[in-house]
N, C-alpha and C. Protein backbone atom coordinates (compact mmCIF):
# COMPACT_ATOMS: atom_id res chain seq x y z
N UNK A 1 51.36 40.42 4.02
CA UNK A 1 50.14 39.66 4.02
C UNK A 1 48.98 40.65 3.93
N UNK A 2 48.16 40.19 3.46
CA UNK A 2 46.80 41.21 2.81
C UNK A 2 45.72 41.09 3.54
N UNK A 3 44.67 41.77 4.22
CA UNK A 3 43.25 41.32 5.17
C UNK A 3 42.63 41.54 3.99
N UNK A 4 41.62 41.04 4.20
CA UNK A 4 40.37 41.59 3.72
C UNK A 4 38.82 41.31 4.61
N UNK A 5 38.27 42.06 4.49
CA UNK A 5 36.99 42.67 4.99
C UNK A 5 35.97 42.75 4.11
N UNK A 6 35.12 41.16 4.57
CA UNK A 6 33.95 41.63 4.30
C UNK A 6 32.97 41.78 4.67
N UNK A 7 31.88 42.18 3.56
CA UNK A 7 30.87 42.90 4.30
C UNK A 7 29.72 41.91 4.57
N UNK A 8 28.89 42.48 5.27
CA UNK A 8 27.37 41.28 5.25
C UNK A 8 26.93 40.46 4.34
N UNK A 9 26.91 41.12 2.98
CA UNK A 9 26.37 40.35 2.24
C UNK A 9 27.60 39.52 1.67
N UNK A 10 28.88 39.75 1.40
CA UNK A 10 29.40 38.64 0.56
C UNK A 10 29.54 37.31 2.05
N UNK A 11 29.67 37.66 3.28
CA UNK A 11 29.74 36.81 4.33
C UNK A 11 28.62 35.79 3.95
N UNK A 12 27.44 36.51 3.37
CA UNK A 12 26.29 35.39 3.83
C UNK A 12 25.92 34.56 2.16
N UNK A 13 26.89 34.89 0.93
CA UNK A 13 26.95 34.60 -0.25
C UNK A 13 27.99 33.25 0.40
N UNK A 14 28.51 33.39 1.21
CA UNK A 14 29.76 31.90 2.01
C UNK A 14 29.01 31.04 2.41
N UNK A 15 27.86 31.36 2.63
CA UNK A 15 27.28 30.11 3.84
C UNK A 15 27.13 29.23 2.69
N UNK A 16 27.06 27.56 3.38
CA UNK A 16 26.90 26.68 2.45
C UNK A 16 25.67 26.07 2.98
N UNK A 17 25.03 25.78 2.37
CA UNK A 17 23.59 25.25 2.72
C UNK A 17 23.57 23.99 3.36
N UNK A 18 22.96 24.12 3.97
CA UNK A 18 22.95 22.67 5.21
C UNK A 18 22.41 21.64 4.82
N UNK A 19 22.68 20.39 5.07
CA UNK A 19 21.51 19.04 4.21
C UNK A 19 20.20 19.00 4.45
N UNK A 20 19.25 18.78 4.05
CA UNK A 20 17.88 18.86 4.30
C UNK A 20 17.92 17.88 5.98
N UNK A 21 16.59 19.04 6.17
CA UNK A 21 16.21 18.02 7.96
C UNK A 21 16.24 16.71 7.94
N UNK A 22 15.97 15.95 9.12
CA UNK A 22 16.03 14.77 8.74
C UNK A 22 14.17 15.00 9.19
N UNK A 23 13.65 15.89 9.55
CA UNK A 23 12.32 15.25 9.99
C UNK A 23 11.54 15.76 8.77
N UNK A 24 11.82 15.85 7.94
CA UNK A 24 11.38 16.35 6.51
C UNK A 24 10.22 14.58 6.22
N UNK A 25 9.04 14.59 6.17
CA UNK A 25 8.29 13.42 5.56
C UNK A 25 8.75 13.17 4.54
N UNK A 26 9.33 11.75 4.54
CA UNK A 26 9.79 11.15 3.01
C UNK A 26 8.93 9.57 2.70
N UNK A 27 9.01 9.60 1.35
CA UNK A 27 8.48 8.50 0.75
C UNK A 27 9.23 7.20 1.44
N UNK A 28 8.68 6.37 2.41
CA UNK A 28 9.22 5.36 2.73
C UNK A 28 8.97 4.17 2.19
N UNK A 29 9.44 2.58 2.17
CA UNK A 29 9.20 1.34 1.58
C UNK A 29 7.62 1.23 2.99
N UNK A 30 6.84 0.54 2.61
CA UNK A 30 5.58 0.72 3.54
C UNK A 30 5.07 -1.10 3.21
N UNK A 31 4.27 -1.54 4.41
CA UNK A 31 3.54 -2.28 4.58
C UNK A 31 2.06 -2.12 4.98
N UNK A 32 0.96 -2.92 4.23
CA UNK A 32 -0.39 -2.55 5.09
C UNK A 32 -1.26 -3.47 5.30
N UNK A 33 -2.30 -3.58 6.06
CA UNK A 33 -2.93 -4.81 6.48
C UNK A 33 -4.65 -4.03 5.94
N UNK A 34 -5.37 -4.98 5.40
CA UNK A 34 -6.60 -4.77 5.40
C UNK A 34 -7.54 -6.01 5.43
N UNK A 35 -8.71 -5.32 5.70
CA UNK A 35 -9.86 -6.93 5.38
C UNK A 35 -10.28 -6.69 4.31
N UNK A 36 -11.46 -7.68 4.15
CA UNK A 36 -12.78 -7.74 3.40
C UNK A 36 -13.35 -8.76 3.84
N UNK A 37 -14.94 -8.88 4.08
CA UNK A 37 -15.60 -9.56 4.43
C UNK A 37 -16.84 -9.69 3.30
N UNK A 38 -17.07 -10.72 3.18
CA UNK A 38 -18.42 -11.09 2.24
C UNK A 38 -19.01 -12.46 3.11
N UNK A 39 -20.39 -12.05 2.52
CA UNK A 39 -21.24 -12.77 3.30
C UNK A 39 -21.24 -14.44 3.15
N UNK A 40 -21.15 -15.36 4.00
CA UNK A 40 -21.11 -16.68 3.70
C UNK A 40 -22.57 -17.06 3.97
N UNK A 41 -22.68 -18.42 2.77
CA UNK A 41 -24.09 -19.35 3.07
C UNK A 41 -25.61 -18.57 2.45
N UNK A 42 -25.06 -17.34 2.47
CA UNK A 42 -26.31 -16.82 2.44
C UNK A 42 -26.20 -15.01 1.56
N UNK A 43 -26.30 -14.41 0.35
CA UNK A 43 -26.19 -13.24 0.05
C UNK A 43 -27.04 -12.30 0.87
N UNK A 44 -26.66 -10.95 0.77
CA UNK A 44 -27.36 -10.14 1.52
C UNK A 44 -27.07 -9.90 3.31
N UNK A 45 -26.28 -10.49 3.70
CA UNK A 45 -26.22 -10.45 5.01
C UNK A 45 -24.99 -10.34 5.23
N UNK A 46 -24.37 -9.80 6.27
CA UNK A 46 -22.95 -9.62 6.95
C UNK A 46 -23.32 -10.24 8.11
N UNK A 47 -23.85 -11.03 8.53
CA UNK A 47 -23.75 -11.99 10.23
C UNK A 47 -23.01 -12.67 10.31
N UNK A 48 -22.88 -13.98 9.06
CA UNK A 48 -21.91 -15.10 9.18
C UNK A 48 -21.32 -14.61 8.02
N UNK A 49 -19.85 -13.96 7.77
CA UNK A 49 -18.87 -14.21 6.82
C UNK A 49 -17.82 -14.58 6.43
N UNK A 50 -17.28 -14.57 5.38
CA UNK A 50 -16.05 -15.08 4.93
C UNK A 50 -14.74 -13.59 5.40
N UNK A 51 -13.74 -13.89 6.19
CA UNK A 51 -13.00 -13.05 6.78
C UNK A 51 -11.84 -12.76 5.53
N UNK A 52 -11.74 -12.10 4.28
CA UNK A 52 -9.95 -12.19 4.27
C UNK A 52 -9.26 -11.11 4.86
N UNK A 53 -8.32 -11.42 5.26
CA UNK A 53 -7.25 -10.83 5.74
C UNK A 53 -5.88 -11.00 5.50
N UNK A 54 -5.02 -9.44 4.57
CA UNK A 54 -4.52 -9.24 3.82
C UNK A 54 -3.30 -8.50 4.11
N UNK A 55 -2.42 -8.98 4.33
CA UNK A 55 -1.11 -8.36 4.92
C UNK A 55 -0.27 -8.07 2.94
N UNK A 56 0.27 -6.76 2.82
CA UNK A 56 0.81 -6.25 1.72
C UNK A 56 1.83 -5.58 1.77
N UNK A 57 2.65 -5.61 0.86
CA UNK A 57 4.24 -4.51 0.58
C UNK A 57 3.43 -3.57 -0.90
N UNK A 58 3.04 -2.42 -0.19
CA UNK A 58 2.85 -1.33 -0.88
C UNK A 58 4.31 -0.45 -1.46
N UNK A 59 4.31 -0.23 -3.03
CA UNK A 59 5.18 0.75 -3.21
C UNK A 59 4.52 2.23 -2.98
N UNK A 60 5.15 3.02 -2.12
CA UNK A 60 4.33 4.61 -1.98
C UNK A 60 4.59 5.22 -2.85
N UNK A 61 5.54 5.17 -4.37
CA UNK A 61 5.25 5.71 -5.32
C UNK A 61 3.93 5.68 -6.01
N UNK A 62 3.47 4.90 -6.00
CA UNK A 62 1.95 4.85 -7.15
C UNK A 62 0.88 3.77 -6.50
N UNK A 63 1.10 3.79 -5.39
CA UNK A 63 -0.11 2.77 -4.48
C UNK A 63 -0.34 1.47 -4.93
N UNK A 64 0.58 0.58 -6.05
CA UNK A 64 0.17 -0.61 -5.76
C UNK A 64 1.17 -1.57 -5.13
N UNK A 65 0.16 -2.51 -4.74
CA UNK A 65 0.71 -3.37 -3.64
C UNK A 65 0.88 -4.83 -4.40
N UNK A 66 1.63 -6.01 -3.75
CA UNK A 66 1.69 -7.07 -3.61
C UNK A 66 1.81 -7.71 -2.12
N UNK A 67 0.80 -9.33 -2.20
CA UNK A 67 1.01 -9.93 -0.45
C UNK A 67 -0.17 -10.99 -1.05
N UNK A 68 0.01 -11.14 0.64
CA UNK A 68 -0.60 -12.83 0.79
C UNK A 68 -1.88 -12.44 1.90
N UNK A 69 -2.61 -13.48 1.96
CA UNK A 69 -3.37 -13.16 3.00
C UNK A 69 -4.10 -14.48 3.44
N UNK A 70 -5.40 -14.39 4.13
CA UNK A 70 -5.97 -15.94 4.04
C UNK A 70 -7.83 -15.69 4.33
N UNK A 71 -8.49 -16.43 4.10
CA UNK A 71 -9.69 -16.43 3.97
C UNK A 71 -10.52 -17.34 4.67
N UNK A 72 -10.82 -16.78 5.98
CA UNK A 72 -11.73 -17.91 7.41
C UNK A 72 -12.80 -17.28 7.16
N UNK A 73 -13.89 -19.16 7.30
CA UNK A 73 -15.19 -18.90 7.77
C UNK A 73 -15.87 -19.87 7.86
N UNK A 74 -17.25 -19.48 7.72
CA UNK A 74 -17.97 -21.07 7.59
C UNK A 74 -19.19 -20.97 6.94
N UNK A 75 -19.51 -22.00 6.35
CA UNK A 75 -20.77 -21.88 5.47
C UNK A 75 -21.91 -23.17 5.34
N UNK A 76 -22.52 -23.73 4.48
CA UNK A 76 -23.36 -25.02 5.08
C UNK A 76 -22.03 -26.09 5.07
N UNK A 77 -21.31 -26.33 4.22
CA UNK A 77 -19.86 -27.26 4.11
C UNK A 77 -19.61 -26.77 5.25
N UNK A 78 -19.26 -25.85 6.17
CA UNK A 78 -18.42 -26.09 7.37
C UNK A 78 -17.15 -25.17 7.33
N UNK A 79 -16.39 -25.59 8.31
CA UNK A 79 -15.13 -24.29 8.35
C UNK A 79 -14.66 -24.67 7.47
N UNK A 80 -13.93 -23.38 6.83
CA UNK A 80 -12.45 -23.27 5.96
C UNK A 80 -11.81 -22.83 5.64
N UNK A 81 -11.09 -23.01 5.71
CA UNK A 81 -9.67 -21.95 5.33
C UNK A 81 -8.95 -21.88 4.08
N UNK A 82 -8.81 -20.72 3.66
CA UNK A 82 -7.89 -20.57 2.18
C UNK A 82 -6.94 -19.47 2.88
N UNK A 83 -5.40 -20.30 1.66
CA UNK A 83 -4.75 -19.17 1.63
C UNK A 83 -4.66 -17.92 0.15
N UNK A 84 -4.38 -16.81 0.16
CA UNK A 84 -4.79 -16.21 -0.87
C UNK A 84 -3.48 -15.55 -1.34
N UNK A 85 -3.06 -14.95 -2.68
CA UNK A 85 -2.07 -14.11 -3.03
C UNK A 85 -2.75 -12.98 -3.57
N UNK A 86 -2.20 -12.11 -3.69
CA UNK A 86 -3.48 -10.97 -3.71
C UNK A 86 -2.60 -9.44 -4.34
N UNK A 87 -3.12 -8.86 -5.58
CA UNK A 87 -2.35 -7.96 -6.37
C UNK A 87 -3.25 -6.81 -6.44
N UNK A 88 -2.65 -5.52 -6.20
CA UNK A 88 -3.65 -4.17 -6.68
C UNK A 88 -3.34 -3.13 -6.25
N UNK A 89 -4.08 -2.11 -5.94
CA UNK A 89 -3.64 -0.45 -5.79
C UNK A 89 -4.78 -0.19 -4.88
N UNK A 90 -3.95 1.04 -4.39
CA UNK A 90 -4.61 1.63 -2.83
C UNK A 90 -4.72 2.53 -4.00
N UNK A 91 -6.21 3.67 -4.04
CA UNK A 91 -6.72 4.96 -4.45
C UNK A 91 -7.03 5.74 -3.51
N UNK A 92 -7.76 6.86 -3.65
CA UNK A 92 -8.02 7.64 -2.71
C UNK A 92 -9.19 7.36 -2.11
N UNK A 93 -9.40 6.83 -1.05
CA UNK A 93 -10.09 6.19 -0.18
C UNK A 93 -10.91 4.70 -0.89
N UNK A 94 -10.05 3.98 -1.66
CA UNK A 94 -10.54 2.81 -2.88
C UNK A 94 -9.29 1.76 -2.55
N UNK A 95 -9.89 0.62 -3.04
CA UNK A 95 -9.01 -0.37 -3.58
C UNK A 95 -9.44 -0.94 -4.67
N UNK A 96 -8.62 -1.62 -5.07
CA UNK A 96 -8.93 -2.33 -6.31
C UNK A 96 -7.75 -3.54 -6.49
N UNK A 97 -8.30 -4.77 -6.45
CA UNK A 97 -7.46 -6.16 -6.17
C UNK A 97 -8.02 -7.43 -7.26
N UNK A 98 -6.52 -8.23 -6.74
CA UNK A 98 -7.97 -9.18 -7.49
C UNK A 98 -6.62 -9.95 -6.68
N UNK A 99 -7.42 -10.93 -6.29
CA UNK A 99 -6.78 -12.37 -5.27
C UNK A 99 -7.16 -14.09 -6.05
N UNK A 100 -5.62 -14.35 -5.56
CA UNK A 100 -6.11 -16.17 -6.00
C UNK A 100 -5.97 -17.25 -5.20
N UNK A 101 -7.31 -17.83 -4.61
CA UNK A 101 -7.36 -18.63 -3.92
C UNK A 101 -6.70 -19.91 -3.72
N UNK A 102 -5.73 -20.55 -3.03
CA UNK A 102 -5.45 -21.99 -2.78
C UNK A 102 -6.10 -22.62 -3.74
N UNK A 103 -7.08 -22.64 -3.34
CA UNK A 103 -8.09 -23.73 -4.56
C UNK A 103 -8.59 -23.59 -5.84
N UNK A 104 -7.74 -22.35 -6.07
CA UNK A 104 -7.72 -22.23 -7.85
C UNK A 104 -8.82 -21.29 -8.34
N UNK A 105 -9.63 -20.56 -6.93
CA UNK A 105 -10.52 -19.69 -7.11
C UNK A 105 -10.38 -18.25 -7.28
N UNK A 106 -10.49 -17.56 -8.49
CA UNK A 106 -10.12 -15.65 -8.18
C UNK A 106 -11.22 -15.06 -8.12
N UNK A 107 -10.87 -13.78 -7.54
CA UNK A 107 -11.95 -12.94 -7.79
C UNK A 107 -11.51 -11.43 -7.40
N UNK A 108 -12.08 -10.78 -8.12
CA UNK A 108 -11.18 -9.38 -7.97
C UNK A 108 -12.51 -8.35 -7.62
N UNK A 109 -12.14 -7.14 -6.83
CA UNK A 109 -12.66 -6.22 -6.88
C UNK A 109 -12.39 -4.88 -7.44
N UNK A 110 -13.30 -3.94 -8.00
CA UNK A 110 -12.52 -2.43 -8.95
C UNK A 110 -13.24 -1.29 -7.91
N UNK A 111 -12.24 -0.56 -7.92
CA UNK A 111 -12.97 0.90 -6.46
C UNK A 111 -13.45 0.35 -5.86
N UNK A 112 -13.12 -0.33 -4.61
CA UNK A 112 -14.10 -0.51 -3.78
C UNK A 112 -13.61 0.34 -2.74
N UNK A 113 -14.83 1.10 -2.25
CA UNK A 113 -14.42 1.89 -0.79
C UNK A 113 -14.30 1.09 0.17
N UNK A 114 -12.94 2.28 0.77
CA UNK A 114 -12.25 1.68 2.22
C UNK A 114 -12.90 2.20 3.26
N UNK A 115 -14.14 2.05 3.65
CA UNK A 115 -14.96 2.31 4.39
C UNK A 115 -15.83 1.25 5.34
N UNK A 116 -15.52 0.38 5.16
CA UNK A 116 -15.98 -1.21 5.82
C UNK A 116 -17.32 -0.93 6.33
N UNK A 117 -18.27 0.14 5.24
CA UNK A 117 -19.42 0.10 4.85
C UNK A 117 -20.44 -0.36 3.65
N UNK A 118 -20.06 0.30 2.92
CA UNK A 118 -20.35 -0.03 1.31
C UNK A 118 -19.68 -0.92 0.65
N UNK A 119 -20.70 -1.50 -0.36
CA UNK A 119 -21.02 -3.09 -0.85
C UNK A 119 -20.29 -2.68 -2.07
N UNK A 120 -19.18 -3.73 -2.07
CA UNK A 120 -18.91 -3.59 -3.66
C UNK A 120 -18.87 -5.48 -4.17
N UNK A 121 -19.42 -5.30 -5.41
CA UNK A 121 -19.69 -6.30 -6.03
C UNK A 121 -17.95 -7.00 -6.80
N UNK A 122 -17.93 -8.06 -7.00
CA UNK A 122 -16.67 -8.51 -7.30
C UNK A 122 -17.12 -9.82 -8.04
N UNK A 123 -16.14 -10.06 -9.02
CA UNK A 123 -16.18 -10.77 -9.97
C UNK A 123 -15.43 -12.54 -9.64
N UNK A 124 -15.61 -13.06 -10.27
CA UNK A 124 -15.05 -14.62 -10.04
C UNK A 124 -14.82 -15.01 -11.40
N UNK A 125 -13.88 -16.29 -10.98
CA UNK A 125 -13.75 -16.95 -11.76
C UNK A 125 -13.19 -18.16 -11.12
N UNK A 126 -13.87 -19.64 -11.04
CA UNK A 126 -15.31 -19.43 -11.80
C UNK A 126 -16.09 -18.77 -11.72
N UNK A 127 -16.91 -18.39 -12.95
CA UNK A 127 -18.40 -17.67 -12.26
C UNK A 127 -19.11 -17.77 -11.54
N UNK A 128 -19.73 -17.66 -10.48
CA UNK A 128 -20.43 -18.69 -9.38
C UNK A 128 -22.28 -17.66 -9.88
N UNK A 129 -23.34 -18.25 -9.80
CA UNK A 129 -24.07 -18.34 -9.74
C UNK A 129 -25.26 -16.81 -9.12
N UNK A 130 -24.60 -16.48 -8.19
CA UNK A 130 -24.85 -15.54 -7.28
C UNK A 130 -23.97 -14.52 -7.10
N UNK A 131 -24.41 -13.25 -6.54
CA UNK A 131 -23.55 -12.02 -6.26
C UNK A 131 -22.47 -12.39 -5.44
N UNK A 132 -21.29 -11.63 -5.65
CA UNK A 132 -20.19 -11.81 -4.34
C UNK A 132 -19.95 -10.34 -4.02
N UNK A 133 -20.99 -9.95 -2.80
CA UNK A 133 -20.70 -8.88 -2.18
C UNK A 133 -19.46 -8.67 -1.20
N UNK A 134 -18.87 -7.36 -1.51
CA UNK A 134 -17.70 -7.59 -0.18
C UNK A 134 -17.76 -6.09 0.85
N UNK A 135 -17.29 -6.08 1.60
CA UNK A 135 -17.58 -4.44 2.06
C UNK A 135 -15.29 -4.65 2.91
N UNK A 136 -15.16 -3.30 2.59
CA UNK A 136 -13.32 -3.14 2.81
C UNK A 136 -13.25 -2.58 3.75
N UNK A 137 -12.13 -3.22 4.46
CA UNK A 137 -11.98 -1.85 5.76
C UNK A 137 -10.72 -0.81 5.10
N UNK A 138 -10.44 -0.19 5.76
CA UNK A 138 -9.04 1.14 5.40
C UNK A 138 -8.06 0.37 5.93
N UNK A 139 -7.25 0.49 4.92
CA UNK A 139 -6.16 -0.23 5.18
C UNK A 139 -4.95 0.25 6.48
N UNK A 140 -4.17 0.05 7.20
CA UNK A 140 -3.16 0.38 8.18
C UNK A 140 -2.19 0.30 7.21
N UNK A 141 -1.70 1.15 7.44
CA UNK A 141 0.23 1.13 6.33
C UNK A 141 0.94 1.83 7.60
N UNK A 142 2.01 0.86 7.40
CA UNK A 142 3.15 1.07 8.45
C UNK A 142 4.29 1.10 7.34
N UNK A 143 5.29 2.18 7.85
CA UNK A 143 6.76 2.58 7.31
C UNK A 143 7.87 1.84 7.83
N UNK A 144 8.63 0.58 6.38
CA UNK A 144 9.41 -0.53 7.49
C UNK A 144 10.30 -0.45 6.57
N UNK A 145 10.85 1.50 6.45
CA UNK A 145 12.24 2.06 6.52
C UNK A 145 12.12 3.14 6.96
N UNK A 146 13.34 3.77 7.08
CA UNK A 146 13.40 5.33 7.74
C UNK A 146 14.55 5.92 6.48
N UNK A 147 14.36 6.01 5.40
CA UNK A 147 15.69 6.58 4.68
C UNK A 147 15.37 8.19 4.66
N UNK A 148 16.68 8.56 5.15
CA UNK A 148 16.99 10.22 5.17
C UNK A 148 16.72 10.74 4.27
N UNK A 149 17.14 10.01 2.90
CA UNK A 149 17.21 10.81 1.24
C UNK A 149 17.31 10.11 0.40
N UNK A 150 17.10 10.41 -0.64
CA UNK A 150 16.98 9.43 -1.94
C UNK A 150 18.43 8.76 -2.08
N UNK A 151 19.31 9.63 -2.07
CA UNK A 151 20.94 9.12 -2.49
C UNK A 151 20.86 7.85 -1.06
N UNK A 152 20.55 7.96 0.00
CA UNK A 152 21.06 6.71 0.74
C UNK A 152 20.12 5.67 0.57
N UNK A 153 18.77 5.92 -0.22
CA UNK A 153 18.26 4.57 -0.50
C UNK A 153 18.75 4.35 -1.86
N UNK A 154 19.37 4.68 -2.95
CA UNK A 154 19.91 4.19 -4.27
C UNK A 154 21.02 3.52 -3.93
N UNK A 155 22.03 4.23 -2.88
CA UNK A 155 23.08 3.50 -2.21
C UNK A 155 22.94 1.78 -1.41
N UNK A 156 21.84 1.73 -1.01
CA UNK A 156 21.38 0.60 -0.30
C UNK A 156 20.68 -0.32 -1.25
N UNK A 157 20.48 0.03 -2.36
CA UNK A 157 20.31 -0.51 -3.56
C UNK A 157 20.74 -1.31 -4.70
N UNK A 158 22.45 -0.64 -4.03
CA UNK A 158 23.47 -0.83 -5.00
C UNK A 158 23.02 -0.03 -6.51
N UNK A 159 22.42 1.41 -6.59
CA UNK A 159 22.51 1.96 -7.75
C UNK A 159 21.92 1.03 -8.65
N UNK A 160 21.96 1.97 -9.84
CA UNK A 160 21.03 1.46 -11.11
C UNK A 160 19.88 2.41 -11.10
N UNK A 161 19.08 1.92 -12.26
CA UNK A 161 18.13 3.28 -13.11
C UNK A 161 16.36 2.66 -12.25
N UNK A 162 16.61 1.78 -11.49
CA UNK A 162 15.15 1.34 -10.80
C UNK A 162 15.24 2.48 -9.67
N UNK A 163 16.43 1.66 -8.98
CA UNK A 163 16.46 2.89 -7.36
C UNK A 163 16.60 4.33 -7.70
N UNK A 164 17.34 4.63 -8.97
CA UNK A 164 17.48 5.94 -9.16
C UNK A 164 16.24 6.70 -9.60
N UNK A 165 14.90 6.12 -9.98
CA UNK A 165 13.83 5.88 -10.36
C UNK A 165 12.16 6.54 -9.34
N UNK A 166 13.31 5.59 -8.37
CA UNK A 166 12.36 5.56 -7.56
C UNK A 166 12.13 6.62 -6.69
N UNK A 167 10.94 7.13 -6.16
CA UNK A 167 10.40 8.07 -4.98
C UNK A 167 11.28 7.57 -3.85
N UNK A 168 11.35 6.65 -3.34
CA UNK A 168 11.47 6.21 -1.93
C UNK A 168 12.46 7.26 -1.28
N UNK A 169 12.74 7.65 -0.39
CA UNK A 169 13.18 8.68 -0.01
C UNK A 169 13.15 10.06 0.07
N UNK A 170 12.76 10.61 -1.23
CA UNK A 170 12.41 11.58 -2.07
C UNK A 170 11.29 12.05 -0.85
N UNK A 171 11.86 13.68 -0.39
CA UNK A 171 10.37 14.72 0.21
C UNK A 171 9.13 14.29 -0.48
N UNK A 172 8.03 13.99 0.44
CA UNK A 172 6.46 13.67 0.36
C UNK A 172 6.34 14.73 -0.96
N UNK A 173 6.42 15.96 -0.26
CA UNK A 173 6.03 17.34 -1.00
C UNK A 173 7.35 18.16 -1.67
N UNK A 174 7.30 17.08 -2.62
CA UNK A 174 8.74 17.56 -3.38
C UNK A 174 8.17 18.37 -4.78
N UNK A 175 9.32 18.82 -5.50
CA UNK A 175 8.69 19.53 -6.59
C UNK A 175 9.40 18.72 -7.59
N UNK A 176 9.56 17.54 -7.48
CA UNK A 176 9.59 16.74 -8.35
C UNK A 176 9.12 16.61 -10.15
């Protein structure tokens, strides 16, 4: 029978590389909640407004979202409530949506800062008469998965060229 002896370096040419950490930041499936408020009864004012509030399933590959939300307030008509469906993309400190009201009303906004300071103007349809100012808050995004790595979210997928596609899992700061 034969020994052999080796040396430091072919020992450490053996090691096999370990799986990535698990606390490595990865692209998770994400949810986020935001407002917008525009002024009711009256332009120019934020005292009495129209509340929406916007619960969303963000993809964290490319920031856009889909969700529902609903729209409280009151105006000379009185309280009311809408429910809304609501489509668009998170930017860098921006949104940009456009929502459709229960009652057959849309209206979208483009960049508007997430600063639940500054006025961004938004469009309708119908056209209504007057400005529709809105001011956004920053949205909350919560992570509602924990996948280790890309291979166990394609696996949970059941495979194919979407999941294989996709970021989700995939290191934040990958060299993708």
């Amino acid at each position: 029978m034969r020994k052999f002896i080796l040396g430091a370096a072919a020992v450490a040419a053996l090691v096999v590389p370990s799986v990535a950490s698990a606390d490595v930041a990865r692209y998770q499936e994400q949810s986020a909640t935001f407002t917008a408020v525009q002024p009711a009864g009256q332009v120019g004012q934020f005292a009495n407004v129209w509340t929406h509030t916007y619960n969303v399933t963000v993809n964290p590959c490319d920031g856009t979202f889909v969700g529902e939300g609903v729209q409280d307030g009151q105006d000379q008509q009185g309280v009311q409530h809408f429910t809304e469906k609501v489509t668009g993309s998170f930017g860098d400190g921006t949104v940009t949506f456009s929502a459709h009201r229960s009652d057959n009303v849309d209206f979208a906004l483009a960049n508007a800062p997430t600063d639940g300071n500054a006025i961004t103007l938004a469009t309708s349809s119908p056209v209504v008469p007057w400005v529709l100012e809105f001011k956004v808050t920053k949205p909350v995004f919560t992570n509602v998965s924990n996948w280790k790595n890309h291979g166990q979210y394609v696996s949970a997928q059941g495979g194919g060229a979407d999941a294989a596609h996709s970021c989700i899992g995939m290191p934040i700061n990958s060299a993708r």
